[in-house]
C-alpha atoms as a PDB file:
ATOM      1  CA  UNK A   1      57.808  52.619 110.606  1.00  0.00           C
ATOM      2  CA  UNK A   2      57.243  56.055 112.124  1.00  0.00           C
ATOM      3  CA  UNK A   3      60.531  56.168 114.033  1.00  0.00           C
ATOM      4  CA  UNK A   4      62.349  54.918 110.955  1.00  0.00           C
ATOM      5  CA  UNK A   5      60.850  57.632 108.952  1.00  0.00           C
ATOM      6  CA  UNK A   6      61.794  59.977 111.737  1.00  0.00           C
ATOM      7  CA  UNK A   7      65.258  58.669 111.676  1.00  0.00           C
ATOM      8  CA  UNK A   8      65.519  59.108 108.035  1.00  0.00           C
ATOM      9  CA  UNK A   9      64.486  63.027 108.228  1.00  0.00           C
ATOM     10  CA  UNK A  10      67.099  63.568 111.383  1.00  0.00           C
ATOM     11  CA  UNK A  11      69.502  62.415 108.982  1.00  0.00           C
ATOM     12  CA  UNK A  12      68.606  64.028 105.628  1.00  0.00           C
ATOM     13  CA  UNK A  13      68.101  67.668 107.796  1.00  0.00           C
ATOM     14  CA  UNK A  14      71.980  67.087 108.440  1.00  0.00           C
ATOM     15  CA  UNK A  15      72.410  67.727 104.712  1.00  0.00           C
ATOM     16  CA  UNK A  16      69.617  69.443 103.584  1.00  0.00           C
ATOM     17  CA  UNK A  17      66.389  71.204 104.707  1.00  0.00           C
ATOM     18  CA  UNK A  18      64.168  68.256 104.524  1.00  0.00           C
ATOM     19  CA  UNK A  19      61.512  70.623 106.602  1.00  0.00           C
ATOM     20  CA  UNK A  20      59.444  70.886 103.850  1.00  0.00           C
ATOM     21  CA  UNK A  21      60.080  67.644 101.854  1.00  0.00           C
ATOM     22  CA  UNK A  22      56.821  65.301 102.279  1.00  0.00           C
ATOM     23  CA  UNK A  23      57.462  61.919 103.009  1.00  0.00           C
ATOM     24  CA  UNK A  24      56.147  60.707  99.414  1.00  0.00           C
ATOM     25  CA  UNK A  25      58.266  63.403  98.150  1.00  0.00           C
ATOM     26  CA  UNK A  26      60.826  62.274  95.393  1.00  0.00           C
ATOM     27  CA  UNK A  27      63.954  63.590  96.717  1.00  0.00           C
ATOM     28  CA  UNK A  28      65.706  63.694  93.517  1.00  0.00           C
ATOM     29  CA  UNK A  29      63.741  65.069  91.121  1.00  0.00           C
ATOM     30  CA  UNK A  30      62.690  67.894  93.614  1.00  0.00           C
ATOM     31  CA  UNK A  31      66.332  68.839  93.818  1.00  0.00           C
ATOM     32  CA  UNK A  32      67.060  68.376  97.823  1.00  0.00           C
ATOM     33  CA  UNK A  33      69.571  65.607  96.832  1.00  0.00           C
ATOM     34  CA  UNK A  34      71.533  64.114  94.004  1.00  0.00           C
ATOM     35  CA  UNK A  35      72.667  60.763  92.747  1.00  0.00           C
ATOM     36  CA  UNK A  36      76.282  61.219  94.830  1.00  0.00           C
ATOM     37  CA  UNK A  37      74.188  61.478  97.797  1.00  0.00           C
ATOM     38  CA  UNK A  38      72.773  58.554  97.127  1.00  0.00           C
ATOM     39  CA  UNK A  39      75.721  56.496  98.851  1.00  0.00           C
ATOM     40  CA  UNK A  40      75.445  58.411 101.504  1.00  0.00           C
ATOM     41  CA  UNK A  41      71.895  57.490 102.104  1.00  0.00           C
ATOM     42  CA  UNK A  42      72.894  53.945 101.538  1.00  0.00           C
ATOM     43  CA  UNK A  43      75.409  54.024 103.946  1.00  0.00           C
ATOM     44  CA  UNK A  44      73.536  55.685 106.535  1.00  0.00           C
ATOM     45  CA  UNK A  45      70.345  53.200 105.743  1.00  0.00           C
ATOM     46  CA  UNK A  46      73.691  50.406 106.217  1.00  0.00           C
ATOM     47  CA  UNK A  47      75.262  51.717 108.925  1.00  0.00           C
ATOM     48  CA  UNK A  48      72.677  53.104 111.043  1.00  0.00           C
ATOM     49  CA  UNK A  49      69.302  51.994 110.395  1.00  0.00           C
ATOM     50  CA  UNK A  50      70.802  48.471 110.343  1.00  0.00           C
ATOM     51  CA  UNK A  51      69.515  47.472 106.774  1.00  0.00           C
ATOM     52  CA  UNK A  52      72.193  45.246 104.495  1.00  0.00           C
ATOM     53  CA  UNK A  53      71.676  46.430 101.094  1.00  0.00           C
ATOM     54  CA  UNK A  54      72.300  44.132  98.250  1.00  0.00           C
ATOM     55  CA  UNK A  55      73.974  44.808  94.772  1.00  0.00           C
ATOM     56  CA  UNK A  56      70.305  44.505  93.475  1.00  0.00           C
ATOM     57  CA  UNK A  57      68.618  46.739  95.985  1.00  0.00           C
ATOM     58  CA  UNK A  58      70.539  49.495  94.638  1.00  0.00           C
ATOM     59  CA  UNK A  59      67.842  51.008  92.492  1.00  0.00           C
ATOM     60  CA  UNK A  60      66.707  54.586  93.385  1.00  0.00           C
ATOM     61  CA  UNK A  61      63.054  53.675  93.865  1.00  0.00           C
ATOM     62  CA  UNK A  62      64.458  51.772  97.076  1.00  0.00           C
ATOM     63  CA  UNK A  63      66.031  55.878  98.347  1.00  0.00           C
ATOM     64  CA  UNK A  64      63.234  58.077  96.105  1.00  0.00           C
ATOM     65  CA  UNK A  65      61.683  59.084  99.591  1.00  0.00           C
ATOM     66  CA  UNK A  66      61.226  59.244 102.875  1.00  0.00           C
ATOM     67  CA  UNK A  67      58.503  56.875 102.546  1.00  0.00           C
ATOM     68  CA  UNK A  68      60.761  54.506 100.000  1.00  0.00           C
ATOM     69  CA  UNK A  69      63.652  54.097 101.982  1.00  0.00           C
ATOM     70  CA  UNK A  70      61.112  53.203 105.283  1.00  0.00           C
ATOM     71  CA  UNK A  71      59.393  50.770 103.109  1.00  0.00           C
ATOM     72  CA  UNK A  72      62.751  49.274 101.996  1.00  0.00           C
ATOM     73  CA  UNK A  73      63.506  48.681 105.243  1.00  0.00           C
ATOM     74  CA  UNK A  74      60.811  47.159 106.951  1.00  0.00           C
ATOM     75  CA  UNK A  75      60.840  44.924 104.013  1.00  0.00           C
ATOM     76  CA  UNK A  76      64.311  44.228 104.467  1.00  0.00           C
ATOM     77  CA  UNK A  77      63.654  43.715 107.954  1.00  0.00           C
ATOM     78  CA  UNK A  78      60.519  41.065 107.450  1.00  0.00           C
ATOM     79  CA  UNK A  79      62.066  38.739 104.976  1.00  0.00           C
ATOM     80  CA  UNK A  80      64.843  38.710 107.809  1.00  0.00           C
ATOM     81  CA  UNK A  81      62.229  37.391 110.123  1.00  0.00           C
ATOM     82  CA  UNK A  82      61.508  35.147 107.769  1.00  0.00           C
ATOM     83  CA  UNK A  83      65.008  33.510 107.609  1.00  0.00           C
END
């Protein structure tokens, strides 16, 4: 989960200074990104980390944080396992 997370940071420091977000850090409420940057983080979690995500997935706790979108895709990545 590490490298994901790491992965996720490389790409949010493209766009903003994620240097001082924490990984449990809500992105949006703290201001470092907004709701139209939201598809780009799905599309990046899509396109590069892999992950399909669903009509239903799209719920910002899934994106809130670094630690969210990880978790979304490991889990996304066991019940895959699991098919």
């Amino acid at each position: 989960m590490e490298q994901t997370k790491a992965r996720i940071r490389e790409f949010l420091g493209r766009y903003v200074n994620s240097g001082q977000l924490a990984d449990d850090q809500d992105m949006f409420a703290s201001g470092y990104v907004n709701s139209l940057f939201a598809i780009q983080l799905v599309l990046f979690v899509e396109n590069e980390l892999g992950t399909p995500v669903a009509d239903g997935d799209l719920d910002f706790d899934n994106f809130r944080s670094i630690d969210a979108v990880a978790r979304f895709v490991a889990a996304r990545a066991a019940s895959s396992a699991h098919a």
